[in-house]
N, C-alpha and C. Protein backbone atom coordinates (compact mmCIF):
# COMPACT_ATOMS: atom_id res chain seq x y z
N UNK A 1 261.24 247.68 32.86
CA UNK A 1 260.15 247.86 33.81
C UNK A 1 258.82 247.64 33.10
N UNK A 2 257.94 246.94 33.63
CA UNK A 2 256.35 246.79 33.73
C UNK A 2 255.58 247.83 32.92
N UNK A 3 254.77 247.60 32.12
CA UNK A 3 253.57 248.61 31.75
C UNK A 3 252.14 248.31 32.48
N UNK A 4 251.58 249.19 33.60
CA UNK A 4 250.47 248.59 34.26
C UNK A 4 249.43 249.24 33.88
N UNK A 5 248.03 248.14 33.88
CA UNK A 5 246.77 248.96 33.38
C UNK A 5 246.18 248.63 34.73
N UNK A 6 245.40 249.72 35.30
CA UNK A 6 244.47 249.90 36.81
C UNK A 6 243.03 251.04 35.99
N UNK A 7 242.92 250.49 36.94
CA UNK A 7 241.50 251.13 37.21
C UNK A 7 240.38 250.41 38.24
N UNK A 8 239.16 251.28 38.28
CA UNK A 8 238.22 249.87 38.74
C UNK A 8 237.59 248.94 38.08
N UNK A 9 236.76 248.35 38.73
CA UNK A 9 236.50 247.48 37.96
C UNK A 9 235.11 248.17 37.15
N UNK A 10 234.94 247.66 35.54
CA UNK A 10 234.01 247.53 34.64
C UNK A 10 235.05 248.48 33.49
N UNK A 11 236.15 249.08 33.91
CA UNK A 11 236.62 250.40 32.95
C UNK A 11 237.35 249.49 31.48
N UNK A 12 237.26 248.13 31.44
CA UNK A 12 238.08 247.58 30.39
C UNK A 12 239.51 246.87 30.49
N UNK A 13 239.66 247.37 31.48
CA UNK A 13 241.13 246.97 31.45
C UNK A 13 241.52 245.70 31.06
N UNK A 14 241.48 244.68 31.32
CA UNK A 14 241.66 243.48 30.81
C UNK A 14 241.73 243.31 29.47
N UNK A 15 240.40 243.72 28.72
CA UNK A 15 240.79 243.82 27.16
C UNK A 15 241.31 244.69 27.19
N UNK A 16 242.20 246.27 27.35
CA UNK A 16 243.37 246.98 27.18
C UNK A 16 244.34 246.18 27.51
N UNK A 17 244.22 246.02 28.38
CA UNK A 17 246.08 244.67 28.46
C UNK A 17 246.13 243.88 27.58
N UNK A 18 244.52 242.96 27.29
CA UNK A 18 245.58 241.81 26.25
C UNK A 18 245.60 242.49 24.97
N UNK A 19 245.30 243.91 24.18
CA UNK A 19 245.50 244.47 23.43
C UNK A 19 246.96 245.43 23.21
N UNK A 20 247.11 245.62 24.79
CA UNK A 20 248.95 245.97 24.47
C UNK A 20 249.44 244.95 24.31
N UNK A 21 249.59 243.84 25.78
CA UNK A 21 250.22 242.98 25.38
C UNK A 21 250.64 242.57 24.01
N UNK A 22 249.85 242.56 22.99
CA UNK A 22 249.65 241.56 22.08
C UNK A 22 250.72 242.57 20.56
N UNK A 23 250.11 244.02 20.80
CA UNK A 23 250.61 245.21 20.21
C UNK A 23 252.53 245.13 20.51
N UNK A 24 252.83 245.05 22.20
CA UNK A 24 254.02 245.38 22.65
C UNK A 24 254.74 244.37 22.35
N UNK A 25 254.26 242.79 22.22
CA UNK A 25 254.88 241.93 22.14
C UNK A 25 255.35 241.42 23.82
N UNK A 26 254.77 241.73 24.66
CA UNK A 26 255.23 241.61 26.25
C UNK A 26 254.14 240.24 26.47
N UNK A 27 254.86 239.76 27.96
CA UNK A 27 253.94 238.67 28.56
C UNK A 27 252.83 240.00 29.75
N UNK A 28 251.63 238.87 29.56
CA UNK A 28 250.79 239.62 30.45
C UNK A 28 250.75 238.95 31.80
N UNK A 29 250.02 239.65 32.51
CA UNK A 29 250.17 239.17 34.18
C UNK A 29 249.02 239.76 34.49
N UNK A 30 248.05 239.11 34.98
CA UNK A 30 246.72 239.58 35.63
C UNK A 30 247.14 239.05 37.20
N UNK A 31 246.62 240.25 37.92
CA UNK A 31 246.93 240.29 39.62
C UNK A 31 246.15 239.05 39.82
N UNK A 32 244.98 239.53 39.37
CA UNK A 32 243.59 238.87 39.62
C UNK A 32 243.88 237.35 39.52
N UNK A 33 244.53 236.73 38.61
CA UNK A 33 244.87 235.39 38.68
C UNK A 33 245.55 235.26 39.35
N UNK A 34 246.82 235.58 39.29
CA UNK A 34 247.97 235.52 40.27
C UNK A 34 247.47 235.55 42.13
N UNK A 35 246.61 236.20 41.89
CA UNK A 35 246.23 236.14 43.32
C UNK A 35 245.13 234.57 43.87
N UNK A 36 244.24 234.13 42.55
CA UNK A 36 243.82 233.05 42.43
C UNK A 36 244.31 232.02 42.83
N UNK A 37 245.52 231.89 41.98
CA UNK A 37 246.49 230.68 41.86
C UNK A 37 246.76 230.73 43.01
N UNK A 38 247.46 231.81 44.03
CA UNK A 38 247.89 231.60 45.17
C UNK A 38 247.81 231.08 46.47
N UNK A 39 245.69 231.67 45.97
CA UNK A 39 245.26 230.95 47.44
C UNK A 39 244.52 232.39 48.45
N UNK A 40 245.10 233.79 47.27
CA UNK A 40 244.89 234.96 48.21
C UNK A 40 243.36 235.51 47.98
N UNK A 41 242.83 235.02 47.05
CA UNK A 41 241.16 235.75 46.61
C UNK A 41 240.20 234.67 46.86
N UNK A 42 239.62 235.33 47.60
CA UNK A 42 237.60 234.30 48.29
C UNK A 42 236.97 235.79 48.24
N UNK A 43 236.45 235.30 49.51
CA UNK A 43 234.80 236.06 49.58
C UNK A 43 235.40 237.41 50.53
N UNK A 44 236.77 237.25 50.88
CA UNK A 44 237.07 238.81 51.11
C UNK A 44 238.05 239.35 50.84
N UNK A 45 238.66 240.27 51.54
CA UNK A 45 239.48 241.21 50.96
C UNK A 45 241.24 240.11 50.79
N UNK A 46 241.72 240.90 49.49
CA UNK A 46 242.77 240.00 48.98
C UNK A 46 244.24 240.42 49.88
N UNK A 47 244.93 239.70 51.01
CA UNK A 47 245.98 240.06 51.54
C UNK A 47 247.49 240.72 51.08
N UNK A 48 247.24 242.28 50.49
CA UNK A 48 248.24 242.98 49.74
C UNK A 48 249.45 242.41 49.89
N UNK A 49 249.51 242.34 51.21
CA UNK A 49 251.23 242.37 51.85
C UNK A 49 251.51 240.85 51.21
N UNK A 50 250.84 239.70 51.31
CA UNK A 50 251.40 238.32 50.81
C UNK A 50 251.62 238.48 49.24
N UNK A 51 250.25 239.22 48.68
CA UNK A 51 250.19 239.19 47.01
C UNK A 51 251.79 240.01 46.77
N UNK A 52 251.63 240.94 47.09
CA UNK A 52 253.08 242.07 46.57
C UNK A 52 254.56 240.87 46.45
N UNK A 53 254.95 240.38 47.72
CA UNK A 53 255.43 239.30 47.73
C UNK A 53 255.17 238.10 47.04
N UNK A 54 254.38 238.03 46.52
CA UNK A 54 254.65 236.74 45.54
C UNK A 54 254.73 237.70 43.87
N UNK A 55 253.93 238.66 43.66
CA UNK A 55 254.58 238.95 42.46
C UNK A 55 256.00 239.60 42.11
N UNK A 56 256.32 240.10 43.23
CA UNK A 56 257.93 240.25 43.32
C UNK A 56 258.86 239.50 42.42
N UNK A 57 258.71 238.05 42.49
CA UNK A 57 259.34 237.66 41.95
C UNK A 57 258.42 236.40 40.86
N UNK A 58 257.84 236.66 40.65
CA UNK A 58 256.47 236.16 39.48
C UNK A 58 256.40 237.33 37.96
N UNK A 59 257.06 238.58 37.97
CA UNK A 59 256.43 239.83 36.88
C UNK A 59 258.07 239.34 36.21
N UNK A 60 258.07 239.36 34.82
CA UNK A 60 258.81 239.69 33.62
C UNK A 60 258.95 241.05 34.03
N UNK A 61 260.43 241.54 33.57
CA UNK A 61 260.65 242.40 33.04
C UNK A 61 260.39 243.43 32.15
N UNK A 62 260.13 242.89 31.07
CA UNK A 62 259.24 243.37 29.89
C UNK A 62 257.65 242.75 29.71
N UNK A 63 256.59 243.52 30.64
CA UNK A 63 255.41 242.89 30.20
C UNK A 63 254.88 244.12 30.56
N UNK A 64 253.33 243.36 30.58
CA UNK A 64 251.92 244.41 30.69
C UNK A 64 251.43 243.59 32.11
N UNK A 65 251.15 244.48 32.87
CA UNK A 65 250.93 244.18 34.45
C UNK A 65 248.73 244.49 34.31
N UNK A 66 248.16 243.54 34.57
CA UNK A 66 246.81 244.04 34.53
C UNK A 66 246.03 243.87 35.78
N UNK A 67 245.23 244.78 36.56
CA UNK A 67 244.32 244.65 37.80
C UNK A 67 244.29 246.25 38.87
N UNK A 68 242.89 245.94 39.16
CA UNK A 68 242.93 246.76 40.37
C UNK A 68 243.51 247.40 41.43
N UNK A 69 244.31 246.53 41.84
CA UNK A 69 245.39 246.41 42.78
C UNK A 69 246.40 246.68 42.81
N UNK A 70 247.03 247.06 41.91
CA UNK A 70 248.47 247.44 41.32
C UNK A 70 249.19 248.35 42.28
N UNK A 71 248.41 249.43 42.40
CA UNK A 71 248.75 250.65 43.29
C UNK A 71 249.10 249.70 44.71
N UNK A 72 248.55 248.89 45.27
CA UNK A 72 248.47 248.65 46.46
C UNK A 72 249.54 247.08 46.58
N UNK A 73 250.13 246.63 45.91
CA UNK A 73 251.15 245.76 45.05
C UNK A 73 251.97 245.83 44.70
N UNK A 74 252.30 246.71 43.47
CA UNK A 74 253.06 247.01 42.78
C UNK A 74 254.23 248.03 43.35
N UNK A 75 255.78 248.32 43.36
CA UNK A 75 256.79 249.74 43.53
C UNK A 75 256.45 250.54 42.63
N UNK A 76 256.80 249.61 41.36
CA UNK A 76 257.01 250.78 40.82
C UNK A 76 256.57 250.27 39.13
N UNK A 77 256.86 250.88 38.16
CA UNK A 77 256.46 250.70 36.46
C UNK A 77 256.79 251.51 35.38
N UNK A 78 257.24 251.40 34.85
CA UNK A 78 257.68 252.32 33.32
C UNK A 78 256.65 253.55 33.02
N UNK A 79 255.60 252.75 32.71
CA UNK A 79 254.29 253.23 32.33
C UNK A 79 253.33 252.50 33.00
N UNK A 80 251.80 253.77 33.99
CA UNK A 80 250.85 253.27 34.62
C UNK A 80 249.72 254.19 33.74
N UNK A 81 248.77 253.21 33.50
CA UNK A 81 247.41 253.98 32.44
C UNK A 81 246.28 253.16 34.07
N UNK A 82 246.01 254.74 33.71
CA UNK A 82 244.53 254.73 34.78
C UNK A 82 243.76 254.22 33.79
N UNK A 83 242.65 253.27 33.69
CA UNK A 83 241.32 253.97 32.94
C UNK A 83 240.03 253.93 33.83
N UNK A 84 239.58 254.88 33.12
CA UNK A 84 238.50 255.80 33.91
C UNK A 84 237.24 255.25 33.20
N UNK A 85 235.87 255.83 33.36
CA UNK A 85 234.84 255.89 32.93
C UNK A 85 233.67 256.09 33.87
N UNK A 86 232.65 257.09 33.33
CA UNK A 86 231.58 257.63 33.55
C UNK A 86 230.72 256.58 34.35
N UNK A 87 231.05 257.08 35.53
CA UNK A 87 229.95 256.31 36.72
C UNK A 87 228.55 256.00 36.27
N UNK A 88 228.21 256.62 35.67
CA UNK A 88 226.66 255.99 34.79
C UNK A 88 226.72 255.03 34.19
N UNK A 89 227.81 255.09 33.38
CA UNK A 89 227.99 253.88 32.21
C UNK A 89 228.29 252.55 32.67
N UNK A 90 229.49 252.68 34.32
CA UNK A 90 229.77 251.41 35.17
C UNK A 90 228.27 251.07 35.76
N UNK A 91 227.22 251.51 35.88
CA UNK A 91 226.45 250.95 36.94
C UNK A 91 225.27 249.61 35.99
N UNK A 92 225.31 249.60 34.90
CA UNK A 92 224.95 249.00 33.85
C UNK A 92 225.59 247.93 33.59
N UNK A 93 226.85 248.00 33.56
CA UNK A 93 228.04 246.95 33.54
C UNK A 93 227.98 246.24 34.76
N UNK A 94 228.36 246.69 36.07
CA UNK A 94 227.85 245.79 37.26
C UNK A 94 226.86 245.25 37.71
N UNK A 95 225.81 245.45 36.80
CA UNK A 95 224.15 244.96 36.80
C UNK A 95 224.31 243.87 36.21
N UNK A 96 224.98 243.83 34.92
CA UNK A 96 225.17 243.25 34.17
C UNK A 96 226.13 241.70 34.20
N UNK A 97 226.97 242.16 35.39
CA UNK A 97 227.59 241.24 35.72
C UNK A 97 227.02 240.07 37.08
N UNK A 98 226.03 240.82 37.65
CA UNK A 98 225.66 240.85 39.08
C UNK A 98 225.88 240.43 39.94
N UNK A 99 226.68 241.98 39.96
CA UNK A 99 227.02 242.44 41.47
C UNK A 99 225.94 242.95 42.26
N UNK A 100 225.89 242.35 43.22
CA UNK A 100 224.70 242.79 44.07
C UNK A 100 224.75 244.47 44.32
N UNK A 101 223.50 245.05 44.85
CA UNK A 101 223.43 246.51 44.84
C UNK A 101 224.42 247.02 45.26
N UNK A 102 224.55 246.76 46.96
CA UNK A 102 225.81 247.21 47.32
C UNK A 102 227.33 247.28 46.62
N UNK A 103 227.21 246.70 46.29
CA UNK A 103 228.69 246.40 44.96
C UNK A 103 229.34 247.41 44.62
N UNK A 104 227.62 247.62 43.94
CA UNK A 104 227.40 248.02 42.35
C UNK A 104 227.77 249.46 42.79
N UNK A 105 227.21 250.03 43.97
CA UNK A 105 227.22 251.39 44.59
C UNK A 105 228.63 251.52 44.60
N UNK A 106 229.32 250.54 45.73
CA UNK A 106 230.88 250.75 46.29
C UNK A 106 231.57 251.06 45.08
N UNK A 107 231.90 250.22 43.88
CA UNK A 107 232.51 250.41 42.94
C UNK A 107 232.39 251.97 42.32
N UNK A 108 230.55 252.15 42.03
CA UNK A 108 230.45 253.57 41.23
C UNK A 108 230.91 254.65 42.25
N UNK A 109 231.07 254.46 43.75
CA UNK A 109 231.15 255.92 44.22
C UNK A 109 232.84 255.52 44.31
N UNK A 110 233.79 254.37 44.05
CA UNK A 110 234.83 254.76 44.18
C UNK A 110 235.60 255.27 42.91
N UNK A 111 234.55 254.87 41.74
CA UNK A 111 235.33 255.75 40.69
C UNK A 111 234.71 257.25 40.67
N UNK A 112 233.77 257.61 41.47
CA UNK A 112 232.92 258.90 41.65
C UNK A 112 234.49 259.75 41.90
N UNK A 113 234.72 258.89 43.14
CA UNK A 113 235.94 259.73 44.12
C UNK A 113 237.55 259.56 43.41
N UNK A 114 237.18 258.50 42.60
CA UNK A 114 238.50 258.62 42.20
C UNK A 114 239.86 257.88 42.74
N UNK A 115 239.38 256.82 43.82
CA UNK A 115 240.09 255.73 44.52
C UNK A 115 241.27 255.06 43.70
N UNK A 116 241.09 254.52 43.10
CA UNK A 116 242.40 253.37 42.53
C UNK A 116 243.32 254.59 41.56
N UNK A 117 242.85 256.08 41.34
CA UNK A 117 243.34 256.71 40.60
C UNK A 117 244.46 257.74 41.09
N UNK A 118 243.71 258.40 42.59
CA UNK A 118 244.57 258.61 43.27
C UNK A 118 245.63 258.26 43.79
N UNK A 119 244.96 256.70 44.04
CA UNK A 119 246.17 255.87 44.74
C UNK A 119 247.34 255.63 43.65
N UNK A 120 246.98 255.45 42.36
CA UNK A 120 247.99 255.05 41.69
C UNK A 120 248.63 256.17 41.21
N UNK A 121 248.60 257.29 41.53
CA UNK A 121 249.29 258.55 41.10
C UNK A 121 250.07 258.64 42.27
N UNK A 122 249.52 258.14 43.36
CA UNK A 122 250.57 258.42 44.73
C UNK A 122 251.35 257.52 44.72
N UNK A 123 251.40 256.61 44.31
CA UNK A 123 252.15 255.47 44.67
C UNK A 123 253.32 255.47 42.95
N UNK A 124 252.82 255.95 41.59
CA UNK A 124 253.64 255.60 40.93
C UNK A 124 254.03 256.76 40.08
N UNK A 125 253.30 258.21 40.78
CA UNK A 125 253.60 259.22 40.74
C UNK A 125 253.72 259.80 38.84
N UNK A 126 254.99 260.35 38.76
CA UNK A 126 254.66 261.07 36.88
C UNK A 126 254.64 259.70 36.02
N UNK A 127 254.63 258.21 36.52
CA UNK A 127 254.53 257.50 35.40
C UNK A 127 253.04 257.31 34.92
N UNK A 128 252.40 257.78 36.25
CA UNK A 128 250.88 257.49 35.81
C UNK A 128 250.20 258.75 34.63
N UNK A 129 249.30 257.75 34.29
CA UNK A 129 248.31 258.88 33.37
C UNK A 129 246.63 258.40 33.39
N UNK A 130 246.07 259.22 33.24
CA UNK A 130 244.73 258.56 33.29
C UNK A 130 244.22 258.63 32.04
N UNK A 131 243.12 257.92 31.37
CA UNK A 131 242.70 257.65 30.05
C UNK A 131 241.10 257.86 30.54
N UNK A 132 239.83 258.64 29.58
CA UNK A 132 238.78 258.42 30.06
C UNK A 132 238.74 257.75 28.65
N UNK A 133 238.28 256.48 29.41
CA UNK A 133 237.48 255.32 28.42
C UNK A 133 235.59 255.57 27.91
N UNK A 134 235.16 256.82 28.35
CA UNK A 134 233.65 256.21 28.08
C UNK A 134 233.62 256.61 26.97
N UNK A 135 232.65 255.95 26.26
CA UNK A 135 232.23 256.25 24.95
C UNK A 135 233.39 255.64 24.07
N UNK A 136 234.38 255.28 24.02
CA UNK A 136 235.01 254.24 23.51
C UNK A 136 235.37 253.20 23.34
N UNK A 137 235.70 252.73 21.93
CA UNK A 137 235.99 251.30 21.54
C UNK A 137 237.40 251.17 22.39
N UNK A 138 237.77 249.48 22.46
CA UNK A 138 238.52 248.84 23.38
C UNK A 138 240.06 249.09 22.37
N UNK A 139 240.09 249.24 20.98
CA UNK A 139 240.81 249.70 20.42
C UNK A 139 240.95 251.13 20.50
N UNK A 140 240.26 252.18 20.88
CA UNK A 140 240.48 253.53 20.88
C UNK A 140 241.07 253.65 22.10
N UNK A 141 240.76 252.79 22.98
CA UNK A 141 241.39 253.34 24.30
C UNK A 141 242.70 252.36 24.07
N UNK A 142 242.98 251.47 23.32
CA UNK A 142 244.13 250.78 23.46
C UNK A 142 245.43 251.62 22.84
N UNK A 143 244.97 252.56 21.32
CA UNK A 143 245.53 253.38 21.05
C UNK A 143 245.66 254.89 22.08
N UNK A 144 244.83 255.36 22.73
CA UNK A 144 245.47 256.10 23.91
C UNK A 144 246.35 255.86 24.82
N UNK A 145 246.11 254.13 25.35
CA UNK A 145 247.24 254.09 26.22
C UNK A 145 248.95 254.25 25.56
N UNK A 146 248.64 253.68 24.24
CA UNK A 146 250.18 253.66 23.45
C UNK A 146 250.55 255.10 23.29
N UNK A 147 249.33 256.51 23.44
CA UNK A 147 249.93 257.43 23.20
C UNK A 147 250.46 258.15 24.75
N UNK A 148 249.93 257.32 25.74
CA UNK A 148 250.74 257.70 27.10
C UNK A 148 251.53 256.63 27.31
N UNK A 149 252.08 256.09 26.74
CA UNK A 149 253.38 255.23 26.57
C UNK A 149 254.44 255.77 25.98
N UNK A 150 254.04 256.42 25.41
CA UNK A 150 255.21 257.01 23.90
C UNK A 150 255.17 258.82 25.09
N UNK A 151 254.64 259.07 25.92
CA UNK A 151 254.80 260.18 26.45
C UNK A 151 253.73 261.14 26.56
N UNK A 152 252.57 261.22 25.85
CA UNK A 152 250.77 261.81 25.87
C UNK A 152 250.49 262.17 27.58
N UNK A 153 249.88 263.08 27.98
CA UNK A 153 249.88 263.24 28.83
C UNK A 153 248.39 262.73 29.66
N UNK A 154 247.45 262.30 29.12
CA UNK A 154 246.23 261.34 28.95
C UNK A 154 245.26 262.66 29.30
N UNK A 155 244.49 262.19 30.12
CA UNK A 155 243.16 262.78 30.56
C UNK A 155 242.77 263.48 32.05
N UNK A 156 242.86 264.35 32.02
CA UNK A 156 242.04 264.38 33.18
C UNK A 156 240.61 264.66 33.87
N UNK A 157 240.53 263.64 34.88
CA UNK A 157 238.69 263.22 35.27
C UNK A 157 238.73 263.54 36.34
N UNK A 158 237.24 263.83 36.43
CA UNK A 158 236.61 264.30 37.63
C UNK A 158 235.05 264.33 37.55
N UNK A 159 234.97 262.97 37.74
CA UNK A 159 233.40 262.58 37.58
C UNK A 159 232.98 263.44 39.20
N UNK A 160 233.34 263.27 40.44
CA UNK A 160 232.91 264.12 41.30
C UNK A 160 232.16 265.71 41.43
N UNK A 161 232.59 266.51 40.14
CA UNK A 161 232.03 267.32 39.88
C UNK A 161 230.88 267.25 38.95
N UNK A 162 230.62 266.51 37.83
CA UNK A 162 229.72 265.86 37.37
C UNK A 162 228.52 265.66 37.95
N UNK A 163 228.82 264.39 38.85
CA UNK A 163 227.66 264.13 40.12
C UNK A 163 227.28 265.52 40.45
N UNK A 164 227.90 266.21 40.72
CA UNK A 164 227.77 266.93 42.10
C UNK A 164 226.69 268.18 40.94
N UNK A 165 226.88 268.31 39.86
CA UNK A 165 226.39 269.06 39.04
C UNK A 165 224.82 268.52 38.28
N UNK A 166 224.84 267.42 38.50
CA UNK A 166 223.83 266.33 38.24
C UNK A 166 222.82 266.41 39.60
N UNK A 167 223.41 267.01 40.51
CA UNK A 167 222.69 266.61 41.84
C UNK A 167 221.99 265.49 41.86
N UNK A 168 222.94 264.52 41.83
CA UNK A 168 222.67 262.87 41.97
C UNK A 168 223.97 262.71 43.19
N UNK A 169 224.65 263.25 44.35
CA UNK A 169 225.57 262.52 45.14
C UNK A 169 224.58 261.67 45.75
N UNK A 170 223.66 262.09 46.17
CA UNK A 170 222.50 260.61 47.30
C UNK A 170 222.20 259.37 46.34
N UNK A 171 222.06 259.96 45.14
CA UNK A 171 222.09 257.90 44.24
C UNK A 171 223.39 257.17 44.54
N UNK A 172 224.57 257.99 44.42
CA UNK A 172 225.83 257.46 44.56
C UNK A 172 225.89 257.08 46.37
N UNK A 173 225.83 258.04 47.00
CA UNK A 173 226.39 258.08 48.08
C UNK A 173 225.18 258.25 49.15
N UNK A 174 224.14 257.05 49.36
CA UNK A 174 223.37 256.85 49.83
C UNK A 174 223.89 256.73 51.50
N UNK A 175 223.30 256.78 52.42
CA UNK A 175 223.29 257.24 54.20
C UNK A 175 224.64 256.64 53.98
């Protein structure tokens, strides 16, 4: 079975995958292409139900599964690494990339809430673990995920209380 890295987007993941990958000796698989190649990603939302079905029978056995989407794609996986990071630190990164404001918001208030994290705990249940990536190198978090591979029980986040302690929810979560 699959080793999958999720999160949202800006948390690293991509360089964590091709750093297991490369560590595990596995083939990698980015959704994100796979969905490219297909025909399933433009200017809106990517059609789960077709993508799931084509990676069905597109994923190795033995690899590293990388993207957003996983939870909403994917049955099932050996090992699922959330990674996380400090909604402050993503809104810099999506500036950076530019994503227009709105984006930039949607993304930070869904790692505020915790979206792709929940989902992937519901959907892949005790294989998941979450990793908080901020303040770390792409190797420190690559060595965490290997220690929730080997069985580590990772991290647990809750930037929602944060905000909420920051009394910043209206930057995040504007009308």
């Amino acid at each position: 079975m699959p080793v999958v890295i999720t999160g949202n987007p800006g948390v690293g993941k991509h360089t964590v995958a091709r750093m297991l990958s490369d560590r595990l000796g596995l083939a990698l698989v980015d959704i994100n292409c796979v969905a490219k190649d297909s025909g399933l990603a433009g200017s809106g939302d990517v059609d789960t139900a077709r993508l799931k079905k084509i990676l069905a029978g597109a994923i190795p056995e033995k690899s590293v599964i990388v993207g957003h989407l996983a939870p909403y794609v994917l049955d099932s996986a050996e090992s699922v690494i959330i990674l996380r990071k400090n909604p402050y630190d993503l809104i810099p990164v999506y500036k950076e990339r530019g994503y227009p404001d709105e984006k930039c918001a949607e993304n930070a208030a869904s790692e505020i809430l915790g979206v792709v994290a929940h989902d992937a705990m519901r959907q892949f249940g005790e294989s998941a673990r979450q990793i908080d990536a901020t303040g770390m190198s792409a190797g420190e978090v690559a060595d965490a995920a290997m220690g929730c591979i080997s069985g580590d029980d990772g991290d647990e986040v809750d930037w929602l209380g944060m905000v909420a302690e920051n009394n910043d929810l209206s930057r995040f979560f504007a009308d």
